[in-house]
PDB file of N, CA and C in Angstrom:
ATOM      1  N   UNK A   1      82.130 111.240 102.609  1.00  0.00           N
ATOM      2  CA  UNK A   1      82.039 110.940 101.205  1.00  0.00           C
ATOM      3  C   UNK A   1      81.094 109.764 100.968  1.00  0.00           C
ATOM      4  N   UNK A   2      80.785 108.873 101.998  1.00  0.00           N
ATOM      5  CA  UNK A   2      80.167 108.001 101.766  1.00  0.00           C
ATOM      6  C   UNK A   2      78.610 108.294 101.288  1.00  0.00           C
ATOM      7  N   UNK A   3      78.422 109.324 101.859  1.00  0.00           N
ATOM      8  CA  UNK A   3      77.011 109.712 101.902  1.00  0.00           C
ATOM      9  C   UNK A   3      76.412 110.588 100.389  1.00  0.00           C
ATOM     10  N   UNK A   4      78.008 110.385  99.693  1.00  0.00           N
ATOM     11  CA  UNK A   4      77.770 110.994  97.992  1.00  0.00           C
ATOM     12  C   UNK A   4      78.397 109.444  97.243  1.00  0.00           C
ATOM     13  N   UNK A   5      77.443 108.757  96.976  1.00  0.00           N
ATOM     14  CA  UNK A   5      78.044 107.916  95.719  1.00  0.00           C
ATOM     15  C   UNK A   5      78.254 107.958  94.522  1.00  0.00           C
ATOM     16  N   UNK A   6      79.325 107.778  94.386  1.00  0.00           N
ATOM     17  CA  UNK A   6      80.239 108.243  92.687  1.00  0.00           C
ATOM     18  C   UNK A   6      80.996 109.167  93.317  1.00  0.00           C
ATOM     19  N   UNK A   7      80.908 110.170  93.992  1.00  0.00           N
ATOM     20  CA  UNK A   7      82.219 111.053  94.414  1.00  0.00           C
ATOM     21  C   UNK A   7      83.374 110.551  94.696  1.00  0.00           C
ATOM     22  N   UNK A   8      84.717 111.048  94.462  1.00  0.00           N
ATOM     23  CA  UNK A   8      85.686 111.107  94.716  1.00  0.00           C
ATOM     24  C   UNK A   8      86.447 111.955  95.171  1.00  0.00           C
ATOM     25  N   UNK A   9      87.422 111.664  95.927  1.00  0.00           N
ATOM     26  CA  UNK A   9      88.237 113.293  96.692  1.00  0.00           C
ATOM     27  C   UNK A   9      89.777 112.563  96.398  1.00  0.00           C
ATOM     28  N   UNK A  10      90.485 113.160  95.705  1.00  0.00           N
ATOM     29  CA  UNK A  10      91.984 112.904  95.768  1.00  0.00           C
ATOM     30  C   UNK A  10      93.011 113.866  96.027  1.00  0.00           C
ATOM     31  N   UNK A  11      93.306 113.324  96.997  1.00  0.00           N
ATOM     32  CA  UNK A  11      94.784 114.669  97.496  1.00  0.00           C
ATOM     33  C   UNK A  11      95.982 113.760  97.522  1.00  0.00           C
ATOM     34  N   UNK A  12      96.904 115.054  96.486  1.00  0.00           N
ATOM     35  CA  UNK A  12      98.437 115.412  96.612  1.00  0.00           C
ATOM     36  C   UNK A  12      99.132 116.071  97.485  1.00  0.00           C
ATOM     37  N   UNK A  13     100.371 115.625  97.512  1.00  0.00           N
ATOM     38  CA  UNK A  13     101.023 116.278  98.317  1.00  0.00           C
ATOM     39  C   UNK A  13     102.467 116.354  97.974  1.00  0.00           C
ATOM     40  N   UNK A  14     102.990 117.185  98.127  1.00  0.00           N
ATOM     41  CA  UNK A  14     104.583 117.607  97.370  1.00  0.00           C
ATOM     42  C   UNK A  14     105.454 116.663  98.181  1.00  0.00           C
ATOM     43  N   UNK A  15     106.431 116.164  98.208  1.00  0.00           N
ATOM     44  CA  UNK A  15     107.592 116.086  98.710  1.00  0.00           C
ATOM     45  C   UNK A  15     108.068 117.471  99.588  1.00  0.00           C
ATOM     46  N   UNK A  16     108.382 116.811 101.373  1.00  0.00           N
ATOM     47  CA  UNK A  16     108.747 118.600 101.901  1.00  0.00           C
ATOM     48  C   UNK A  16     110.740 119.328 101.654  1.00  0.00           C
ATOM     49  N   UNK A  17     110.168 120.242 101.303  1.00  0.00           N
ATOM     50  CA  UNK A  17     111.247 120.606 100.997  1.00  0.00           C
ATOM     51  C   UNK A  17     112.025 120.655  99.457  1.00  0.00           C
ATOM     52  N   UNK A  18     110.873 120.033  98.561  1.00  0.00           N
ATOM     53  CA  UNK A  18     110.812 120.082  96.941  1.00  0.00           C
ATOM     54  C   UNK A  18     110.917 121.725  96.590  1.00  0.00           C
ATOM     55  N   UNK A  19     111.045 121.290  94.715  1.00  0.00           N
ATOM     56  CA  UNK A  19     110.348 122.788  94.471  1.00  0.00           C
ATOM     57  C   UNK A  19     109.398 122.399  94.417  1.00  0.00           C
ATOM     58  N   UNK A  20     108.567 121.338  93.824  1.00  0.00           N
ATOM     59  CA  UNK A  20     106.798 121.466  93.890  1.00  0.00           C
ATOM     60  C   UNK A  20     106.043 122.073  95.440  1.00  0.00           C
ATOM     61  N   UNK A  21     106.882 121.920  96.174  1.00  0.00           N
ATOM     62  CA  UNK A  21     106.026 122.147  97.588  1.00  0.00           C
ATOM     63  C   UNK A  21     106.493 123.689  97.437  1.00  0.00           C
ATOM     64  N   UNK A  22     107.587 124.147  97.969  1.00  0.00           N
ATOM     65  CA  UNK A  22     107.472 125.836  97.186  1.00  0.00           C
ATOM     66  C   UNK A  22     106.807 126.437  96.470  1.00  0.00           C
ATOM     67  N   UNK A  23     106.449 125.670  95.286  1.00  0.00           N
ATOM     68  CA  UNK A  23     105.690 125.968  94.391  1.00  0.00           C
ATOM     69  C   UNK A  23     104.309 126.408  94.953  1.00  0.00           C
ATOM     70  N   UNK A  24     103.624 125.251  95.753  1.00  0.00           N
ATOM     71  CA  UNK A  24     102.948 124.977  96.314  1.00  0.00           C
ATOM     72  C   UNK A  24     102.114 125.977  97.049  1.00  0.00           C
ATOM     73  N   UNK A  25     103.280 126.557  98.101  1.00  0.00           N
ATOM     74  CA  UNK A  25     103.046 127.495  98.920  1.00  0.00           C
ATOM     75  C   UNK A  25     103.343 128.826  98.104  1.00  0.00           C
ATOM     76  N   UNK A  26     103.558 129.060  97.350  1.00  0.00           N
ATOM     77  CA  UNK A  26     103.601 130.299  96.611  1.00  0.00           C
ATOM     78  C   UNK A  26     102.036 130.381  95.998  1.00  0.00           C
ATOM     79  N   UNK A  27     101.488 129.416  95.201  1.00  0.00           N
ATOM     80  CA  UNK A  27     100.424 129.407  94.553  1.00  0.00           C
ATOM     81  C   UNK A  27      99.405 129.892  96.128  1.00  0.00           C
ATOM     82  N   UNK A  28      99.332 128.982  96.867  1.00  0.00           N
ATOM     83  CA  UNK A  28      98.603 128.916  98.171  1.00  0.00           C
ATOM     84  C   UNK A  28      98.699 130.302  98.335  1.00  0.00           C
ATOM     85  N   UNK A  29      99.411 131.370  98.552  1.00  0.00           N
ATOM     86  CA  UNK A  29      99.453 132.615  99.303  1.00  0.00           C
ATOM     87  C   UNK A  29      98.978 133.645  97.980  1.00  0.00           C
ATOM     88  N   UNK A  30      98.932 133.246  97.148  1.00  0.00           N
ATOM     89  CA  UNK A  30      98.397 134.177  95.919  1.00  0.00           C
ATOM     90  C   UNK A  30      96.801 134.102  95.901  1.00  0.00           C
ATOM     91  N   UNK A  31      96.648 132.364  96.660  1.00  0.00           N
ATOM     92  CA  UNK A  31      95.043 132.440  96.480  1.00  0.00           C
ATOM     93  C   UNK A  31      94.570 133.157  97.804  1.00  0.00           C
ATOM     94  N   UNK A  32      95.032 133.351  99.203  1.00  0.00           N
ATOM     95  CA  UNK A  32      94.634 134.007 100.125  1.00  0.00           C
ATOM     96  C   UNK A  32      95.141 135.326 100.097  1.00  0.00           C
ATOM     97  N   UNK A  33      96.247 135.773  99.332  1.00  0.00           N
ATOM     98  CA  UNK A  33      95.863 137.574  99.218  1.00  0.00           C
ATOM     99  C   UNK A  33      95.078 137.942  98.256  1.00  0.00           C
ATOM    100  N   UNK A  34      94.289 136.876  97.625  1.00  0.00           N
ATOM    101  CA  UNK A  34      93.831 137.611  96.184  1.00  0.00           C
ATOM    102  C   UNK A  34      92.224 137.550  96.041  1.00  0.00           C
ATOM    103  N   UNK A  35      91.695 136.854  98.049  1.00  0.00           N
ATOM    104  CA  UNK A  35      90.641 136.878  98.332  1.00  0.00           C
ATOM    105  C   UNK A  35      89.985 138.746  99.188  1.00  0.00           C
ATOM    106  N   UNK A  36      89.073 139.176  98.696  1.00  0.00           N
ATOM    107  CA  UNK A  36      88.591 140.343  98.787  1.00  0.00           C
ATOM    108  C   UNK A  36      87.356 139.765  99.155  1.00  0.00           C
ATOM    109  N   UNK A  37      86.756 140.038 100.379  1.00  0.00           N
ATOM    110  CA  UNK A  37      85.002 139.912 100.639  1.00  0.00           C
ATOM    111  C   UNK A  37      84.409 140.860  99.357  1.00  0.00           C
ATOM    112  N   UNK A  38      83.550 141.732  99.018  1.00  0.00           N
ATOM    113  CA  UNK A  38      82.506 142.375  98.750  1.00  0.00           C
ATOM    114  C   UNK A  38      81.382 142.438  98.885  1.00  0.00           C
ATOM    115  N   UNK A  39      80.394 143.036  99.646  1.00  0.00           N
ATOM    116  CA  UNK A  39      78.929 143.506  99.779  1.00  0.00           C
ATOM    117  C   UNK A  39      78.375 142.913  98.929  1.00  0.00           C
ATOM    118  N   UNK A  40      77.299 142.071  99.111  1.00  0.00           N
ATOM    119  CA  UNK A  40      76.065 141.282  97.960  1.00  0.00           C
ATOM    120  C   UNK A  40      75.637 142.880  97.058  1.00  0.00           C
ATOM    121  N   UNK A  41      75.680 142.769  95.920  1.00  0.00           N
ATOM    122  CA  UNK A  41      74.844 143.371  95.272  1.00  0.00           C
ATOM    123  C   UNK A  41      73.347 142.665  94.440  1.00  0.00           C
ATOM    124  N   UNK A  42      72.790 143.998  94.415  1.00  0.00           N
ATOM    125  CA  UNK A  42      71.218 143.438  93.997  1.00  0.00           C
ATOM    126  C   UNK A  42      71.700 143.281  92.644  1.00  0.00           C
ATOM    127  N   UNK A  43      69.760 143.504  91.676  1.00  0.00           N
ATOM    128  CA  UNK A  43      70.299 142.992  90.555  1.00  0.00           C
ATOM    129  C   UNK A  43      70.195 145.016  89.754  1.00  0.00           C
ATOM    130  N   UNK A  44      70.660 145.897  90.225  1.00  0.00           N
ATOM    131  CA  UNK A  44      70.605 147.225  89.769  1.00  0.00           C
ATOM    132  C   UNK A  44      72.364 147.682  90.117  1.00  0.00           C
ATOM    133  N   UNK A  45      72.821 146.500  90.794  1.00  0.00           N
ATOM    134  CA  UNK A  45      74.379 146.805  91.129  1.00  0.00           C
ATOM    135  C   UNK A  45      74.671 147.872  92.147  1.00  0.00           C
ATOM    136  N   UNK A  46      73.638 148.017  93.068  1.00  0.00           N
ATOM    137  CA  UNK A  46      74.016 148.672  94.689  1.00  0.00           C
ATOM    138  C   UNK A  46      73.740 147.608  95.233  1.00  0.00           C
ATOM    139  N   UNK A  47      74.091 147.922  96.513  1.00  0.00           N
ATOM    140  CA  UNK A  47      74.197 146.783  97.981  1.00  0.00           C
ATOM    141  C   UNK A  47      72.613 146.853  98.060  1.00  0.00           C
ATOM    142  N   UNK A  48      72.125 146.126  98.465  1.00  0.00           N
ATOM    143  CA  UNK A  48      71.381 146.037  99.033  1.00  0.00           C
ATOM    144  C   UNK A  48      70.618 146.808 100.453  1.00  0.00           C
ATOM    145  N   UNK A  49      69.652 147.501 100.273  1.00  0.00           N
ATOM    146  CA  UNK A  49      69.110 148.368 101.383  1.00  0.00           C
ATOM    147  C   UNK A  49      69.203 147.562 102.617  1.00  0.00           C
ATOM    148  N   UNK A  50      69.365 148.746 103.888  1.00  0.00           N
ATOM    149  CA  UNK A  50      69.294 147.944 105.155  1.00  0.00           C
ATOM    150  C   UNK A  50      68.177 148.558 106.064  1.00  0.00           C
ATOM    151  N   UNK A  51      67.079 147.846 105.498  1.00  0.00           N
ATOM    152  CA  UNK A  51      65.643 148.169 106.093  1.00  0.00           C
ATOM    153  C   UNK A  51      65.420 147.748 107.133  1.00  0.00           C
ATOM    154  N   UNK A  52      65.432 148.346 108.436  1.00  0.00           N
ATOM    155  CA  UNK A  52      65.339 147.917 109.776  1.00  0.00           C
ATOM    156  C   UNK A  52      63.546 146.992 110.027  1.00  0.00           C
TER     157      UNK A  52
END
């Protein structure tokens, strides 16, 4: 961080064994099943050719 001046990074953290930390981990697992890769598309909305 030093190497960005004016930035800031602040982390929370629940109490273990709260509901915020439940909470926590519920939100957390909604954001990793609700990640899907997809293929780059161009700007005609197919993938992109794979021109050897």
């Amino acid at each position: 961080m030093a190497a960005e001046p004016g930035r800031v990074m602040l982390v929370h953290t629940a109490e273990p064994g709260s509901t915020s930390a439940e909470r926590l981990r519920l939100l957390a697992s909604w954001a990793t099943s609700q990640h899907v890769p997809r293929p780059a598309r161009g700007v005609t909305g197919r993938p992109p050719s794979r021109a050897a």
